[in-house]
N, C-alpha and C. Protein backbone atom coordinates (compact mmCIF):
# COMPACT_ATOMS: atom_id res chain seq x y z
N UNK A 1 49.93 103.71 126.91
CA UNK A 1 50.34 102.49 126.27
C UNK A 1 49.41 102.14 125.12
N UNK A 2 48.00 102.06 125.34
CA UNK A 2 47.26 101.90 124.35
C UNK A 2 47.66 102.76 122.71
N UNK A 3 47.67 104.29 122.86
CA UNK A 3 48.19 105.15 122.13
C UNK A 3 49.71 104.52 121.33
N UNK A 4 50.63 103.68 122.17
CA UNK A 4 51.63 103.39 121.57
C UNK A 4 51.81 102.19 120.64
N UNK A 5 50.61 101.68 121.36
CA UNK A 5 50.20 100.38 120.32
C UNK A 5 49.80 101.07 119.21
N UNK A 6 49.03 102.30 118.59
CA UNK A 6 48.68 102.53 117.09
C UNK A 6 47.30 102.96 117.27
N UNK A 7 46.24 102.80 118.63
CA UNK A 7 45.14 103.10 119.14
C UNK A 7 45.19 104.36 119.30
N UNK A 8 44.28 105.43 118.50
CA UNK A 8 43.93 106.60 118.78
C UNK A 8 42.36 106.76 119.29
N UNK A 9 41.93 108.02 119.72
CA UNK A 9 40.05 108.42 120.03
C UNK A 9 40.16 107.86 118.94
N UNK A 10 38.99 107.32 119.09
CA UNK A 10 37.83 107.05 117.75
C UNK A 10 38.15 106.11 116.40
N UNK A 11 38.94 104.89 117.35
CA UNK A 11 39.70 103.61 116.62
C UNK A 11 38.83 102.94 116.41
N UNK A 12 38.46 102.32 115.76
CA UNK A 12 38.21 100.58 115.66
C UNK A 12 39.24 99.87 117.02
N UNK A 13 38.07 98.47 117.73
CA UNK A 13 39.24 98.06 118.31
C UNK A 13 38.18 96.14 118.07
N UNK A 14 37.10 96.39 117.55
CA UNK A 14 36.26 94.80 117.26
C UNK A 14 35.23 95.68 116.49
N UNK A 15 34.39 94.76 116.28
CA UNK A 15 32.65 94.66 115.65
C UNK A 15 32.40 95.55 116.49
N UNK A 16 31.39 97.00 116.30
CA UNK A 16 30.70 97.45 117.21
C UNK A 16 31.77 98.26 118.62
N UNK A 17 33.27 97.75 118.67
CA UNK A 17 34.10 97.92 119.88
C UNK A 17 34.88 99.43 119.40
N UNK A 18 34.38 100.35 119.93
CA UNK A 18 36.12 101.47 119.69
C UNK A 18 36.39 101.90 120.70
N UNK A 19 37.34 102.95 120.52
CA UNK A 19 38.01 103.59 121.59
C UNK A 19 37.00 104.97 121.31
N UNK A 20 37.26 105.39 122.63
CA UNK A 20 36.42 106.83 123.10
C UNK A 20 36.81 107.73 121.89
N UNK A 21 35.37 109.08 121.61
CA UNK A 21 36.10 110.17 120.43
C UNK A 21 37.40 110.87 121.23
N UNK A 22 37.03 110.69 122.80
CA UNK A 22 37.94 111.87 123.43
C UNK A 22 39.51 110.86 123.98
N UNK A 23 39.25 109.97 124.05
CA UNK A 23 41.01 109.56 124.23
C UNK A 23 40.81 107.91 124.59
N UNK A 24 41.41 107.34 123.43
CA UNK A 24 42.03 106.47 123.41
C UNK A 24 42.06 104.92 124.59
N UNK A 25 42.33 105.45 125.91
CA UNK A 25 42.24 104.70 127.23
C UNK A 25 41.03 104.08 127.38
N UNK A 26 39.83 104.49 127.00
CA UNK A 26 38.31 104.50 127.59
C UNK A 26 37.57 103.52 126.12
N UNK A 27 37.28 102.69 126.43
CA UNK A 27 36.35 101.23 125.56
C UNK A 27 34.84 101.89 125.59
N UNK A 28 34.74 101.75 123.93
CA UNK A 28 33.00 102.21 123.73
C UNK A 28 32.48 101.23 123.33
N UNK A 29 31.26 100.93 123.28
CA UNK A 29 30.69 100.01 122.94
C UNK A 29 29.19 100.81 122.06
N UNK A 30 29.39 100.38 120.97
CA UNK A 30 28.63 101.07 119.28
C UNK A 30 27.38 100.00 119.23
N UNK A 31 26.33 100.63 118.24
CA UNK A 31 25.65 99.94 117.65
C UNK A 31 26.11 98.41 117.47
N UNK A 32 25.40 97.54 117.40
CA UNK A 32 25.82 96.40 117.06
C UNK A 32 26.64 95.55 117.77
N UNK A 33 27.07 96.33 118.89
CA UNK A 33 28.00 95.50 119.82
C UNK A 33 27.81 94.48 120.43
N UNK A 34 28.42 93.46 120.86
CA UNK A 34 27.91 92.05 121.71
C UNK A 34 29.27 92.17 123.08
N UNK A 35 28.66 91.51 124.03
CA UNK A 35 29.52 91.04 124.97
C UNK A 35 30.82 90.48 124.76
N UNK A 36 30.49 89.65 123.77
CA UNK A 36 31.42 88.34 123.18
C UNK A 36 32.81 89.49 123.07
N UNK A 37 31.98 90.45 121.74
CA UNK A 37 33.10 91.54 120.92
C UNK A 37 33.82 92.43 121.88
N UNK A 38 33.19 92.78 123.08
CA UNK A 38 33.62 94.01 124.17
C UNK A 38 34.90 92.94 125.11
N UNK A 39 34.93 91.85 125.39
CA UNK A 39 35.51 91.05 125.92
C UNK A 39 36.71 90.68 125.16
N UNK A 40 36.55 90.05 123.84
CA UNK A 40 37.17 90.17 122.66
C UNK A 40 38.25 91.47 122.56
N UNK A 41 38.00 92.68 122.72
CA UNK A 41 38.80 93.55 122.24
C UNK A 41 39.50 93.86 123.59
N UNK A 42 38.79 93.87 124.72
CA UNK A 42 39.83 94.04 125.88
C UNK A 42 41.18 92.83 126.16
N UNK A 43 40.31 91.98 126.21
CA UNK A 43 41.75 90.31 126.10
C UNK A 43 42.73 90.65 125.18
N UNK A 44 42.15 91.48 123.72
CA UNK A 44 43.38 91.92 122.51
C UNK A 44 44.19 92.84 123.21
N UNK A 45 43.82 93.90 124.00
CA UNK A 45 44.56 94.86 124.30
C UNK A 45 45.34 94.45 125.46
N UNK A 46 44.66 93.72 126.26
CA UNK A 46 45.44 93.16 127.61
C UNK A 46 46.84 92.54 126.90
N UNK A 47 46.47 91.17 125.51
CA UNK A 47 47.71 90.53 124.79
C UNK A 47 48.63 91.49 124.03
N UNK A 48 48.20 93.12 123.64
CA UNK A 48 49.29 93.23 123.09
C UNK A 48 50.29 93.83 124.27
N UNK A 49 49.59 94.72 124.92
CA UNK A 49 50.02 95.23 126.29
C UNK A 49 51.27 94.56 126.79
N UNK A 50 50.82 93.61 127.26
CA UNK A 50 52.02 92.37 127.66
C UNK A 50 52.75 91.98 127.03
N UNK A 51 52.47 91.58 125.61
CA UNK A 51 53.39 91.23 124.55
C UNK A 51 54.38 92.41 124.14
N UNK A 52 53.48 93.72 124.11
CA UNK A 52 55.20 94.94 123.93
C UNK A 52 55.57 95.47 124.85
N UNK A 53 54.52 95.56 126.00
CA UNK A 53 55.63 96.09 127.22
C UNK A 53 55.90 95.76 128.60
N UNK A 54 56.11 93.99 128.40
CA UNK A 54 55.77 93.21 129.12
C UNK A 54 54.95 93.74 130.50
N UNK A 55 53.83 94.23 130.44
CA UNK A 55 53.40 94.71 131.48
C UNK A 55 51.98 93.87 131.37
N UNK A 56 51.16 93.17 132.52
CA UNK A 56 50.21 92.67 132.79
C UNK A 56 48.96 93.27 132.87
N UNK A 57 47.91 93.09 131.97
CA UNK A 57 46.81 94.16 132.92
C UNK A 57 45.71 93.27 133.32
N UNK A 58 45.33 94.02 134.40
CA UNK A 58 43.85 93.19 135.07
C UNK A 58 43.00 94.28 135.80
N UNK A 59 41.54 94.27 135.43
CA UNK A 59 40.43 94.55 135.81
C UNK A 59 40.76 95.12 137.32
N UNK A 60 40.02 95.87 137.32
CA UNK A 60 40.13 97.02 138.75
C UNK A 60 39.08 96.39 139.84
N UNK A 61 39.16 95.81 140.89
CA UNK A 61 38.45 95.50 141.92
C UNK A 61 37.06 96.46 141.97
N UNK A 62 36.16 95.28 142.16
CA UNK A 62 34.64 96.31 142.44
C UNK A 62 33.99 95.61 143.87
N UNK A 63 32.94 96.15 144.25
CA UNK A 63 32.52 96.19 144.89
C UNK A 63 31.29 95.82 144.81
N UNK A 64 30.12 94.75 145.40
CA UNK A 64 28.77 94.99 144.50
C UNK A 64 28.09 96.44 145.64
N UNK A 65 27.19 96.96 144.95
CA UNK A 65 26.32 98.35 145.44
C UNK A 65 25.25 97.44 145.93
């Protein structure tokens, strides 16, 4: 889905935010990056997600270690 939005490896997705060199799915976080921006670009992807294929996304259950 990401890929169909226009997101390829090694996108821009914020300040400091891209997508992996090796595919697209996987959030990097670059030089210069802030919390704010890594949060920022996932909420974008969660809104377009939903907005084109009406599908919801949410964070994967953790566990603390």
């Amino acid at each position: 889905m990401i890929q169909q939005l226009g997101h390829r490896p090694d996108s821009p997705l914020g300040p400091g935010i891209w997508c992996s060199t090796l595919r697209a799915l996987t959030v990097v976080a670059r030089e210069n990056a802030t919390a704010i921006a890594f949060a920022d670009a996932l909420a974008g992807l969660v809104t377009d997600v939903e907005t084109t294929f009406g599908i919801r996304l949410s964070p994967e259950p953790t566990t603390p270690h």
